[in-house]
C-alpha atoms as a PDB file:
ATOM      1  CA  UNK A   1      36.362 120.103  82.352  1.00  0.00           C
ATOM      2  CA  UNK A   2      38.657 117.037  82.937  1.00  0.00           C
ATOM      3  CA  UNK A   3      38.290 114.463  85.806  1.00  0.00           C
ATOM      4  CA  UNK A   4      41.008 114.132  88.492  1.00  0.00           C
ATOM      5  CA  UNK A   5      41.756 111.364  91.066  1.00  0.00           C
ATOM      6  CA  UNK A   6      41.117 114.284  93.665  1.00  0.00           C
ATOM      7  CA  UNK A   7      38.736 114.244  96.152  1.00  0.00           C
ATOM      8  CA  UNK A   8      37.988 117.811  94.964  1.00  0.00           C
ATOM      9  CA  UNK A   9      36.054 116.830  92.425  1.00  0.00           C
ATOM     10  CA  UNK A  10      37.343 118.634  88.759  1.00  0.00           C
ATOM     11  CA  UNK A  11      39.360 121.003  87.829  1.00  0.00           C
ATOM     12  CA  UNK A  12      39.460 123.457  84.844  1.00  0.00           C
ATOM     13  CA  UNK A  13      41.353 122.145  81.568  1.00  0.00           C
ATOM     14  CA  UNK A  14      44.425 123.627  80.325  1.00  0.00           C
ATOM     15  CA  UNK A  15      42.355 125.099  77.782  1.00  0.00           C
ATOM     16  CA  UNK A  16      39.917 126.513  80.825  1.00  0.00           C
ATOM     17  CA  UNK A  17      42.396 127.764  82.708  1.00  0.00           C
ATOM     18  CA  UNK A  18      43.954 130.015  79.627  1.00  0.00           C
ATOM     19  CA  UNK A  19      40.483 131.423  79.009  1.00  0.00           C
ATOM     20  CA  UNK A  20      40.080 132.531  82.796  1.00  0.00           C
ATOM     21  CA  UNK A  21      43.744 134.130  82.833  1.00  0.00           C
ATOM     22  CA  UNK A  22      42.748 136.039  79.236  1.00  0.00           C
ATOM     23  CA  UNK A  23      39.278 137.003  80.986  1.00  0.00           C
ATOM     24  CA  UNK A  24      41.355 138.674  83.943  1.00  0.00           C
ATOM     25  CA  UNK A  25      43.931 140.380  81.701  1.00  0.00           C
ATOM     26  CA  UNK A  26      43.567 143.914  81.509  1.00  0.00           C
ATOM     27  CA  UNK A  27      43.117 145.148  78.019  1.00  0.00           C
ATOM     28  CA  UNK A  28      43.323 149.099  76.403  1.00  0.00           C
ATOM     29  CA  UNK A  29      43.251 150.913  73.249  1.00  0.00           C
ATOM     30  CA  UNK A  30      43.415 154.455  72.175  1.00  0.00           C
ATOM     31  CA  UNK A  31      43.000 156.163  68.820  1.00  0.00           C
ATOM     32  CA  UNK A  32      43.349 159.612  68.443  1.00  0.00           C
ATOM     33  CA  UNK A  33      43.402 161.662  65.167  1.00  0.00           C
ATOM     34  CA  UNK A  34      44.018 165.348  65.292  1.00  0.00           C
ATOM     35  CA  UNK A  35      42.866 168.228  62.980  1.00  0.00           C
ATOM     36  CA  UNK A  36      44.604 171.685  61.814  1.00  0.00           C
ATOM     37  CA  UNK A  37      41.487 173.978  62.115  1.00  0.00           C
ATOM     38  CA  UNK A  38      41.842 178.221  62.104  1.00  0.00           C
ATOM     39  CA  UNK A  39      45.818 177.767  63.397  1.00  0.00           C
ATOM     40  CA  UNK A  40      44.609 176.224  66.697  1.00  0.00           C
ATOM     41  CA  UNK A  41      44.589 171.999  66.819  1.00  0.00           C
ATOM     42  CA  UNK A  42      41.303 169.796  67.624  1.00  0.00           C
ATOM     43  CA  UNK A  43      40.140 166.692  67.979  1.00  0.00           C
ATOM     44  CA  UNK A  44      39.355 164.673  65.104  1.00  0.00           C
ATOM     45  CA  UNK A  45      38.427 161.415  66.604  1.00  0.00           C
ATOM     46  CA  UNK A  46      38.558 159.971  69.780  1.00  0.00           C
ATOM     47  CA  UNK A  47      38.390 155.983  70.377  1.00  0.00           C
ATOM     48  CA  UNK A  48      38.848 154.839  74.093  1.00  0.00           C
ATOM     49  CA  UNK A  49      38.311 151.005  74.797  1.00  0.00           C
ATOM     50  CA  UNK A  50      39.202 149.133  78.337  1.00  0.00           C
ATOM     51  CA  UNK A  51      41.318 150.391  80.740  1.00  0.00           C
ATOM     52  CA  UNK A  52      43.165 153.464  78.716  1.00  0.00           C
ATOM     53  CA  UNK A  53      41.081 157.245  78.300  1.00  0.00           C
ATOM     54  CA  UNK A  54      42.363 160.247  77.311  1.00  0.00           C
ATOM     55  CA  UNK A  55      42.042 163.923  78.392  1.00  0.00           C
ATOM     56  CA  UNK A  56      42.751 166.762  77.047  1.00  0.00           C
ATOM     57  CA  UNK A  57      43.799 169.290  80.187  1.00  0.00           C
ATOM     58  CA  UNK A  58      45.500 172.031  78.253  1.00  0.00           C
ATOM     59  CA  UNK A  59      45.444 173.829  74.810  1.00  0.00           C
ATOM     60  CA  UNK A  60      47.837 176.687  73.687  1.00  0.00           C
ATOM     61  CA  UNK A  61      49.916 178.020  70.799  1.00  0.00           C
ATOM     62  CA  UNK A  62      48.108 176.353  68.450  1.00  0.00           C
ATOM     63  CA  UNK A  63      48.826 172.920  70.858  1.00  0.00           C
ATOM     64  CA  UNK A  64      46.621 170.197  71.550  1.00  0.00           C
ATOM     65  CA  UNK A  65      48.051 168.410  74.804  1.00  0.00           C
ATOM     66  CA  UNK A  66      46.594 164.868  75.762  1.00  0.00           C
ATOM     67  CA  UNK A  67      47.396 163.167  78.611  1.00  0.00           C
ATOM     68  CA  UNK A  68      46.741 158.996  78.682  1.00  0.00           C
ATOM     69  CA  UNK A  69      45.145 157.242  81.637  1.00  0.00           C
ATOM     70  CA  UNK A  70      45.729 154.055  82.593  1.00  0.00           C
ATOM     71  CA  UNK A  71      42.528 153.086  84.965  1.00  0.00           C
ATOM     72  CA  UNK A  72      43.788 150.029  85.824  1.00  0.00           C
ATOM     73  CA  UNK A  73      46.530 151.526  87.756  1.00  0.00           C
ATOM     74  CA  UNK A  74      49.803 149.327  86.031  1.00  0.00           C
ATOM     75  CA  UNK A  75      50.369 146.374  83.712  1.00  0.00           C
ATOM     76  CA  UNK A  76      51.383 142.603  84.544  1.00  0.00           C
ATOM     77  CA  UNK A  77      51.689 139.230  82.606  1.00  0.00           C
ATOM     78  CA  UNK A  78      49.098 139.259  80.058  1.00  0.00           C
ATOM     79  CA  UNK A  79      47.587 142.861  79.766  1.00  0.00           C
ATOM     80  CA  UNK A  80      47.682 144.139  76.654  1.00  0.00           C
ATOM     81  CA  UNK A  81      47.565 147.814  75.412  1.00  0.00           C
ATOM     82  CA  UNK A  82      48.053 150.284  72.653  1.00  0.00           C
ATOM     83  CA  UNK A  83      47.594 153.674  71.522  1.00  0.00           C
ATOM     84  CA  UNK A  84      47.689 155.054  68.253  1.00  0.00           C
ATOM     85  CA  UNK A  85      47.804 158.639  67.344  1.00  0.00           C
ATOM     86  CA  UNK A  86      47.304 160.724  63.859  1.00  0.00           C
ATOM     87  CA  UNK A  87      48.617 163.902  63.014  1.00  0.00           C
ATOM     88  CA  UNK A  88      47.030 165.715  60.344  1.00  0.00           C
ATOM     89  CA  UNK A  89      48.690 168.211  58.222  1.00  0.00           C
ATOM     90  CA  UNK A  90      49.262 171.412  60.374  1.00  0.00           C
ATOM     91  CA  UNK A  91      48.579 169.963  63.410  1.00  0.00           C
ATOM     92  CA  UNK A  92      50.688 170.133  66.960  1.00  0.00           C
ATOM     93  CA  UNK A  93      49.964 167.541  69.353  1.00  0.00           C
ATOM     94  CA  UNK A  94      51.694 166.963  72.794  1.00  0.00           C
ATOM     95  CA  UNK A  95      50.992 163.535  74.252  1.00  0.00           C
ATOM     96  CA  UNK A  96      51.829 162.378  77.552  1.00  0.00           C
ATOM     97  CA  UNK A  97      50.850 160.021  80.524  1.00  0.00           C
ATOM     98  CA  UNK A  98      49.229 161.156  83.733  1.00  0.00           C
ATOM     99  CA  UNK A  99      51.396 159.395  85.391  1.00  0.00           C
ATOM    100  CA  UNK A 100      54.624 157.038  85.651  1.00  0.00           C
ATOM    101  CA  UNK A 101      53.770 153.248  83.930  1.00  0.00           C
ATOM    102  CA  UNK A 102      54.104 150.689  86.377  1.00  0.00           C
ATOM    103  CA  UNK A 103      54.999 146.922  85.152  1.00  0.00           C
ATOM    104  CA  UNK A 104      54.213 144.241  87.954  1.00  0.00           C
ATOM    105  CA  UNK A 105      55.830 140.950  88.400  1.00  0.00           C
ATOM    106  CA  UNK A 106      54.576 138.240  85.960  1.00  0.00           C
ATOM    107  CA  UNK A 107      54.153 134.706  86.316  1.00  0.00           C
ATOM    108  CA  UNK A 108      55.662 134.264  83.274  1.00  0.00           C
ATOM    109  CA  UNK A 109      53.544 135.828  79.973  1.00  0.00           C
ATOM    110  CA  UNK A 110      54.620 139.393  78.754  1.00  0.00           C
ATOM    111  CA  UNK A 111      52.637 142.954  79.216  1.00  0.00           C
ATOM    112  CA  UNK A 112      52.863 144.524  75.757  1.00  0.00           C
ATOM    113  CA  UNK A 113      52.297 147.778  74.909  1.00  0.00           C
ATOM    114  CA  UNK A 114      51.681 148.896  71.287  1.00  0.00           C
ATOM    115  CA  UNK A 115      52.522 152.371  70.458  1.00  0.00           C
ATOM    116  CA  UNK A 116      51.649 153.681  66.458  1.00  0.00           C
ATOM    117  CA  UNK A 117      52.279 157.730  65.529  1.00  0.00           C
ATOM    118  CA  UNK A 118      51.969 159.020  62.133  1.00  0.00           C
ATOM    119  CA  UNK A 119      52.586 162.609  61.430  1.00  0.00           C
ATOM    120  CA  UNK A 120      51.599 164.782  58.515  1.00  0.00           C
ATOM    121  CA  UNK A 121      53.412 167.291  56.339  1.00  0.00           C
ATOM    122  CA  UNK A 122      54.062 170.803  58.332  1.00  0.00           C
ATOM    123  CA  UNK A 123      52.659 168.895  61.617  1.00  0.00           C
ATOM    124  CA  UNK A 124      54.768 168.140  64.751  1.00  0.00           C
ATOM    125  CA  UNK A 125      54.015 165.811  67.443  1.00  0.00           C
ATOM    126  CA  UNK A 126      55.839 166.002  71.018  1.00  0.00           C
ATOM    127  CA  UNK A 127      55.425 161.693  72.481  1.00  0.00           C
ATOM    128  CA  UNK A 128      56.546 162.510  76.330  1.00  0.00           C
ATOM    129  CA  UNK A 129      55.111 159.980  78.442  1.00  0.00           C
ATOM    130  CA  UNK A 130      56.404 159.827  82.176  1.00  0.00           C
ATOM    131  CA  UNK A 131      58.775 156.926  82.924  1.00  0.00           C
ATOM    132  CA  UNK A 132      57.978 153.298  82.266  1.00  0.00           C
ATOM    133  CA  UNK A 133      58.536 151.487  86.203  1.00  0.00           C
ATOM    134  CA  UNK A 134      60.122 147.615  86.033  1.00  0.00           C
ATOM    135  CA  UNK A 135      59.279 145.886  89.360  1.00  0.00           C
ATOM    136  CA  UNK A 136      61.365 142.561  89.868  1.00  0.00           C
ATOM    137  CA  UNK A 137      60.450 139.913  87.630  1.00  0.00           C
ATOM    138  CA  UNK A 138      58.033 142.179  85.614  1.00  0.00           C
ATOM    139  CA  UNK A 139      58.164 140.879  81.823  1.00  0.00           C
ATOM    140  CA  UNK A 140      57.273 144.109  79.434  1.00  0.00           C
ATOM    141  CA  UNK A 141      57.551 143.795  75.556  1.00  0.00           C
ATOM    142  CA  UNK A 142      57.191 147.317  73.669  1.00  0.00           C
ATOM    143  CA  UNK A 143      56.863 148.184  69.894  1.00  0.00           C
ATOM    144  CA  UNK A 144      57.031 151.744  68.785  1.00  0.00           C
ATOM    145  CA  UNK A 145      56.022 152.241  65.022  1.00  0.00           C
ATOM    146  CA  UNK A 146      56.753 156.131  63.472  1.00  0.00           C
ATOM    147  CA  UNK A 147      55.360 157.297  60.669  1.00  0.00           C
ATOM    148  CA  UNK A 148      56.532 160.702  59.424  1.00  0.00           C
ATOM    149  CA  UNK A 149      55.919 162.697  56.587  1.00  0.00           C
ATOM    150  CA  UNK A 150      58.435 164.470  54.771  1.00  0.00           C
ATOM    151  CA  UNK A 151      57.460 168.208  55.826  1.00  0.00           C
ATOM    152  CA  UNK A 152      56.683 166.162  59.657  1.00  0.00           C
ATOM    153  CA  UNK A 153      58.071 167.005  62.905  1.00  0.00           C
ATOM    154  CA  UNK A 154      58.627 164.461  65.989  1.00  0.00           C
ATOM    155  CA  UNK A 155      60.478 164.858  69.223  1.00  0.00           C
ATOM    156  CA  UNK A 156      59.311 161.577  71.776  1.00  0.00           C
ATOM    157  CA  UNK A 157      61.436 160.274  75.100  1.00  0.00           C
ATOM    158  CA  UNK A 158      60.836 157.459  76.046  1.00  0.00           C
ATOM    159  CA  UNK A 159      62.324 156.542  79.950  1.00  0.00           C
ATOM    160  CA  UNK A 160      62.877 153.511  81.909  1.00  0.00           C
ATOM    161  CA  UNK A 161      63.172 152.963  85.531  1.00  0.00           C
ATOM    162  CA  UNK A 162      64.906 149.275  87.060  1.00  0.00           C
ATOM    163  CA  UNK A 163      63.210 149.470  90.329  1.00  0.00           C
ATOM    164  CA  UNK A 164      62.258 151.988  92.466  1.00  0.00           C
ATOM    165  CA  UNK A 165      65.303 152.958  94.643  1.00  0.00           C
ATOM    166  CA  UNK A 166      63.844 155.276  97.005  1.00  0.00           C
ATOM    167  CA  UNK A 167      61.682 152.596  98.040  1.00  0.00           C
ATOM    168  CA  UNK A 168      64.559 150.084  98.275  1.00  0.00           C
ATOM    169  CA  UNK A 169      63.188 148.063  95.476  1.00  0.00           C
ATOM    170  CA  UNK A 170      65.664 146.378  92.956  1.00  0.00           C
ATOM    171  CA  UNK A 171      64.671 144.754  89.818  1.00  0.00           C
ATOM    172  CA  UNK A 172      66.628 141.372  89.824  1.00  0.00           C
ATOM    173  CA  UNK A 173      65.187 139.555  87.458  1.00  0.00           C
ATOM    174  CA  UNK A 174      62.803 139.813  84.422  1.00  0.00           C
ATOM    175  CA  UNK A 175      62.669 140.206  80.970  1.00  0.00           C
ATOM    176  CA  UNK A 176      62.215 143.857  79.374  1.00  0.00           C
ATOM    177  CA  UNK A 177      62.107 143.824  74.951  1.00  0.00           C
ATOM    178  CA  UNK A 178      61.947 147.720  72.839  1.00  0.00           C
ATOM    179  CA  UNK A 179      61.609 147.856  69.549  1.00  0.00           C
ATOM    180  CA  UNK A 180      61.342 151.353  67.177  1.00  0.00           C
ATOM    181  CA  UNK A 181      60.911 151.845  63.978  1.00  0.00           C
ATOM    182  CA  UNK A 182      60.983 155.154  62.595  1.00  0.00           C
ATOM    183  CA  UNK A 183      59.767 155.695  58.551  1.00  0.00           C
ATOM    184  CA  UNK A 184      60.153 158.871  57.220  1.00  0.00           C
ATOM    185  CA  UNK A 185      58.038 159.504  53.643  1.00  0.00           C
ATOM    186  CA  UNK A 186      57.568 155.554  53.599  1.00  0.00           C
ATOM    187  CA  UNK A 187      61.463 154.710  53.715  1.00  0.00           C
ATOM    188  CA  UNK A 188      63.130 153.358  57.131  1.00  0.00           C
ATOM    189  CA  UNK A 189      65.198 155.563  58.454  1.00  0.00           C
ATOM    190  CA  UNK A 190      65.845 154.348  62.392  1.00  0.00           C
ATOM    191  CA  UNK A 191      65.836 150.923  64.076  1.00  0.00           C
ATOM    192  CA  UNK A 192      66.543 150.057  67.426  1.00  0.00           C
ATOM    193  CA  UNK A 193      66.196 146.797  69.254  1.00  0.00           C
ATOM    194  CA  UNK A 194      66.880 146.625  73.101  1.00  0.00           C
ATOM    195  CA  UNK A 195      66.408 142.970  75.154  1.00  0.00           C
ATOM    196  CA  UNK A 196      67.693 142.491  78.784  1.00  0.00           C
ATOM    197  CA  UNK A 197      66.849 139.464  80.299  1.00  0.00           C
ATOM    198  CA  UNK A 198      67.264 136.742  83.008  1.00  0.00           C
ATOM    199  CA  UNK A 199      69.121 138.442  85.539  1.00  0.00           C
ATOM    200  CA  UNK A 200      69.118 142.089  84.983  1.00  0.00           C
ATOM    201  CA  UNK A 201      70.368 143.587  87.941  1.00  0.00           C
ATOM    202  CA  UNK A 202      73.634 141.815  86.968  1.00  0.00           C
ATOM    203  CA  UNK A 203      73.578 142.924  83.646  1.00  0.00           C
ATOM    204  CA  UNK A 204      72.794 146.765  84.157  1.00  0.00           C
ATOM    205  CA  UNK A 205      76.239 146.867  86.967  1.00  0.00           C
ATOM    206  CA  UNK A 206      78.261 145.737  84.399  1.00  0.00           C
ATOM    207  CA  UNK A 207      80.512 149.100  83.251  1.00  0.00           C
ATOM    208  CA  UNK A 208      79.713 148.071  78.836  1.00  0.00           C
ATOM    209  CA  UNK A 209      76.105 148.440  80.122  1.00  0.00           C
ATOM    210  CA  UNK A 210      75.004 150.784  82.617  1.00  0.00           C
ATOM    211  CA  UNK A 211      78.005 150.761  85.225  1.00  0.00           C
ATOM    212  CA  UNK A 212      75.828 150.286  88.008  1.00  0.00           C
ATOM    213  CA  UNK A 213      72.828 152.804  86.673  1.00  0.00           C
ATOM    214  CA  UNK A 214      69.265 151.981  87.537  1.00  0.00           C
ATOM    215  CA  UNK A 215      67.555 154.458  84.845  1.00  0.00           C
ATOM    216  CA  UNK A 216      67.758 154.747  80.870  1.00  0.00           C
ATOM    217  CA  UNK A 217      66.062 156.926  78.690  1.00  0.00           C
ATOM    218  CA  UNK A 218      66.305 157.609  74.577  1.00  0.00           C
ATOM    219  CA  UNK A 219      65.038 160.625  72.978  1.00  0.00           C
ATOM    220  CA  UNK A 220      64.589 161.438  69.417  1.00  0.00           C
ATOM    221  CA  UNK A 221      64.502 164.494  67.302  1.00  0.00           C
ATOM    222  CA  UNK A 222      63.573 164.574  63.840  1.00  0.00           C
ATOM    223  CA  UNK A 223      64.235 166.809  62.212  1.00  0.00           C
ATOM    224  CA  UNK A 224      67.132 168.056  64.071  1.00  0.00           C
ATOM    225  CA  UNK A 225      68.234 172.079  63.895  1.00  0.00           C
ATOM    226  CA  UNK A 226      71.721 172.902  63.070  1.00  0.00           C
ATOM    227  CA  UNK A 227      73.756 173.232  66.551  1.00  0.00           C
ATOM    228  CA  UNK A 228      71.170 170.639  68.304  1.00  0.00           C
ATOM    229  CA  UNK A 229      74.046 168.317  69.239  1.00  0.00           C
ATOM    230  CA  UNK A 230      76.104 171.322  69.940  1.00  0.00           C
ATOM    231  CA  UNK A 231      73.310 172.147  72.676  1.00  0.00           C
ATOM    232  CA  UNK A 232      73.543 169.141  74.017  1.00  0.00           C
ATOM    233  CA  UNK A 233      76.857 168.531  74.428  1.00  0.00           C
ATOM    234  CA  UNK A 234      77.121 172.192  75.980  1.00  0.00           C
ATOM    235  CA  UNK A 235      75.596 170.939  79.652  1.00  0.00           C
ATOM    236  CA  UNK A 236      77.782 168.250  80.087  1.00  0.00           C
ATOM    237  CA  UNK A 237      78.546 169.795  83.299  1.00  0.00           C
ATOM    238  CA  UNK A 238      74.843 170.065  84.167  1.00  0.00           C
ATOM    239  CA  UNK A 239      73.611 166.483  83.964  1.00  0.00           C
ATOM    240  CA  UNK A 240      73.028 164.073  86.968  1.00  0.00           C
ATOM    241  CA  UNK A 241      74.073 161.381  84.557  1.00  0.00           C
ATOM    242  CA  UNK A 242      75.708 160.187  81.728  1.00  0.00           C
ATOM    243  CA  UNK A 243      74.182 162.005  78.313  1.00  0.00           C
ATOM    244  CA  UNK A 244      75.613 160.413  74.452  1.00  0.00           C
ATOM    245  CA  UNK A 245      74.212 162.769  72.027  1.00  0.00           C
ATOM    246  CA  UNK A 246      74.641 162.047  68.596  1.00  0.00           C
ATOM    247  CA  UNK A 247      73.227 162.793  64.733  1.00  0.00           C
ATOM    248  CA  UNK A 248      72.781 161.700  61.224  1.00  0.00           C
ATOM    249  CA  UNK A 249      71.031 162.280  58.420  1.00  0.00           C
ATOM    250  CA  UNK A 250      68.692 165.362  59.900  1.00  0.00           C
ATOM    251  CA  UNK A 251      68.235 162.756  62.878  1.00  0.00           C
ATOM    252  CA  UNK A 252      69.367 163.758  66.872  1.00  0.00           C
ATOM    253  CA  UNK A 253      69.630 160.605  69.183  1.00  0.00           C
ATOM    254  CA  UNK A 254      70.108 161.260  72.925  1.00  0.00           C
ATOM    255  CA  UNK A 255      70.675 158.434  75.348  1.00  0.00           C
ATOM    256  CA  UNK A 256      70.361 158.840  79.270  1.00  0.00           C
ATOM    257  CA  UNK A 257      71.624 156.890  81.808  1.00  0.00           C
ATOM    258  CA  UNK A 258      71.562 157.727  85.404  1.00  0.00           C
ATOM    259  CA  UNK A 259      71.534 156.395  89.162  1.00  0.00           C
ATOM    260  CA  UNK A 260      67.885 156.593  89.477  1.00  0.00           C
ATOM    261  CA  UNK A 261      64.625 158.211  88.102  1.00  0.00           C
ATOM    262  CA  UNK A 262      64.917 161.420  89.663  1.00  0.00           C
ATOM    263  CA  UNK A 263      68.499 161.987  87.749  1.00  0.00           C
ATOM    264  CA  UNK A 264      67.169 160.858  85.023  1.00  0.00           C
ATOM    265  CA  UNK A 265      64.265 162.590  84.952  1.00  0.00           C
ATOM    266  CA  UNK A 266      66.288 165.997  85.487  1.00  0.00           C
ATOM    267  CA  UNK A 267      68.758 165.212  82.392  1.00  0.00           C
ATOM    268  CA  UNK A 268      65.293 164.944  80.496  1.00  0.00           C
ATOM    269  CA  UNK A 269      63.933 168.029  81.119  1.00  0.00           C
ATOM    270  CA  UNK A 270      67.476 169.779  81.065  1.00  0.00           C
ATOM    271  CA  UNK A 271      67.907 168.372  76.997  1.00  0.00           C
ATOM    272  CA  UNK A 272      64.254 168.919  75.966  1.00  0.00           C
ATOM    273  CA  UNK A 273      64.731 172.451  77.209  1.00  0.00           C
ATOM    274  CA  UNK A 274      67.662 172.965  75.100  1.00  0.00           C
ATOM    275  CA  UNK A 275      66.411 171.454  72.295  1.00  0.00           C
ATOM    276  CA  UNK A 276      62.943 173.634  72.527  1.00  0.00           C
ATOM    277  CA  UNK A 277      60.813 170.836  73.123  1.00  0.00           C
ATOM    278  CA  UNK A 278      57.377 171.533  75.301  1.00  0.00           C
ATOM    279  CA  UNK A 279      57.907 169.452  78.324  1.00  0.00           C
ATOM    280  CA  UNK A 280      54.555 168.559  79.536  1.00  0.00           C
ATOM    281  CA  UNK A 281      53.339 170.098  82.740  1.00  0.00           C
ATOM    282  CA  UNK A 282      52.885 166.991  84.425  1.00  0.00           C
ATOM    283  CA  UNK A 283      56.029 166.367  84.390  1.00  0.00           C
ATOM    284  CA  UNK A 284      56.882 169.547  86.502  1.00  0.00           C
ATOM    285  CA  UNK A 285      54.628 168.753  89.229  1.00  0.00           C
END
C-alpha cells in the first residue's frame, strides 16, 4: 500500500489496483473435442472453466449441435474468453451461442475473445454463433484461428451489430479489432484483418465503408460446391441488404452489410439456406 497526504488514510498501489481490476474480470474457456462413433457424432471431451458451459440440446443426421453459454451475461474491458473446438475424422459438429454476445463499454482495456477450430479429414464443422452486440465505447479484440484438413469441411458466420437500433442505441465511439486465419493441410490459405476505431459511428456512414449501415457479417465456405456463388448471387433481389459474394481457390467469401441486425440477420439465414448450411435452431426462435 502507499501513503497519501489524504485524510483517508491509504490507498491501493498502482500495482494493487491492477490486481483488484484482474480479480473482477470475468474469465472463460471451452474445449470441446468430438468423436465419429457408429455414423452418429459424440462427445469426446468436454472442458468448461469460468463463466462459458456448453450444452448439447439437439443431435440428428449424424450431427452433434452445441450451443455456448456465456453465464456472465456479456463482456467488458478486461474479460477474457476462448473456446476451442476439435473435429475428429468423420465427425459433424454444429456450434452456436445461446444467445446474441453483448460487449459493454470499457474504461479503456480490451474484451478478447479467442476462438481455435480444427477439423479432420471427411469431418465438417458448421461455427454459427448469434451476433456479436458493440455498445458505445465497448473495446472488443477477436482472433479466429482455422485449422482444416485436406478431406475437412467448414462453413462459420460470424455477425456484428454497431448498437442496438431498436433500442435507440448508437455506438459512437470504441475500438472493435478481427483477425482470421484460415490453414488448410498446414498451409495459409485466408487472412483477414478488420480495425475500426476512435469514432466509429463516423466511420461506418461513410459510403467506402458501410454507407450508413449499422450491421456486418462475413461468412465462409470451404470447400465451396460448383454454382455456390451462382446461388448467391441469384437472391439479389431477396436481401434486406447489401450481399458481395465472391470465390477462389475452392474458397466462398460472403460479406453482409445491412441497416440493422434484423436485416442482417435475414440475409444470413437466406445465404446459409442456399448454400445448404444447417442454420441452428436458435437462431429461428
Amino acid at each position: 500500500m502507499s501513503k497519501t497526504s489524504s485524510p483517508e488514510g491509504y490507498l491501493p498501489s498502482h500495482t494493487a489496483r491492477s490486481a483488484i481490476f484482474a480479480a473482477n474480470r470475468a474469465t472463460g474457456h471451452i474445449a470441446l473435442g468430438v468423436d465419429a462413433v457408429d455414423g452418429r457424432t459424440r462427445r469426446a471431451r468436454v472442458h468448461e472453466e469460468g463463466s462459458l458451459r456448453v450444452r448439447f440440446p439437439h443431435s440428428a443426421a449424424g450431427a452433434l449441435e452445441a450451443v455456448i453459454v456465456n453465464t456472465a451475461g456479456g463482456m467488458t474491458g478486461g474479460d477474457r474468453f476462448s473456446i476451442d473446438l476439435s473435429v475428429a475424422p468423420g465427425a459433424n459438429l454444429i456450434a452456436c451461442t445461446a444467445a446474441a454476445e453483448k460487449i459493454y463499454r470499457s474504461t479503456g482495456a480490451d474484451a478478447e475473445m479467442k476462438v481455435t477450430l480444427a477439423v479432420g479429414d471427411n469431418a465438417r464443422l458448421s461455427w454459427l454463433p448469434q451476433e456479436t452486440i458493440l455498445f458505445d465505447r465497448s473495446r472488443l479484440k477477436r482472433s479466429i484461428d482455422i485449422e482444416l484438413a485436406a478431406g475437412g469441411s467448414l462453413i462459420m458466420a460470424e455477425a456484428v451489430v454497431f448498437g442496438r437500433t431498436a433500442m435507440g442505441e448508437t455506438m459512437n465511439e470504441g475500438c472493435f479489432t478481427d483477425r482470421w486465419r484460415v490453414r488448410r493441410a498446414g498451409k495459409l490459405v485466408f487472412a483477414d484483418s478488420v480495425r475500426l476505431g476512435g469514432r466509429i459511428a463516423d466511420r461506418l456512414g461513410r459510403p467506402a465503408v458501410a454507407a450508413g449501415g449499422n450491421a456486418i457479417a462475413t461468412a465462409l465456405i470451404a470447400p465451396c460446391h460448383d454454382g455456390a456463388v451462382d446461388a448467391v448471387r441469384a437472391l439479389e433481389e431477396r436481401f434486406a441488404g447489401e450481399v458481395g459474394v465472391s470465390a477462389w481457390n475452392g474458397i466462398a467469401l460472403v460479406r453482409f452489410c445491412a441497416r440493422d441486425g434484423a436485416a442482417l440477420r435475414h440475409d444470413l439465414i437466406t445465404v446459409l439456406a442456399a448454400l445448404n448450411a444447417t442454420v441452428p435452431r436458435l437462431w429461428l426462435q
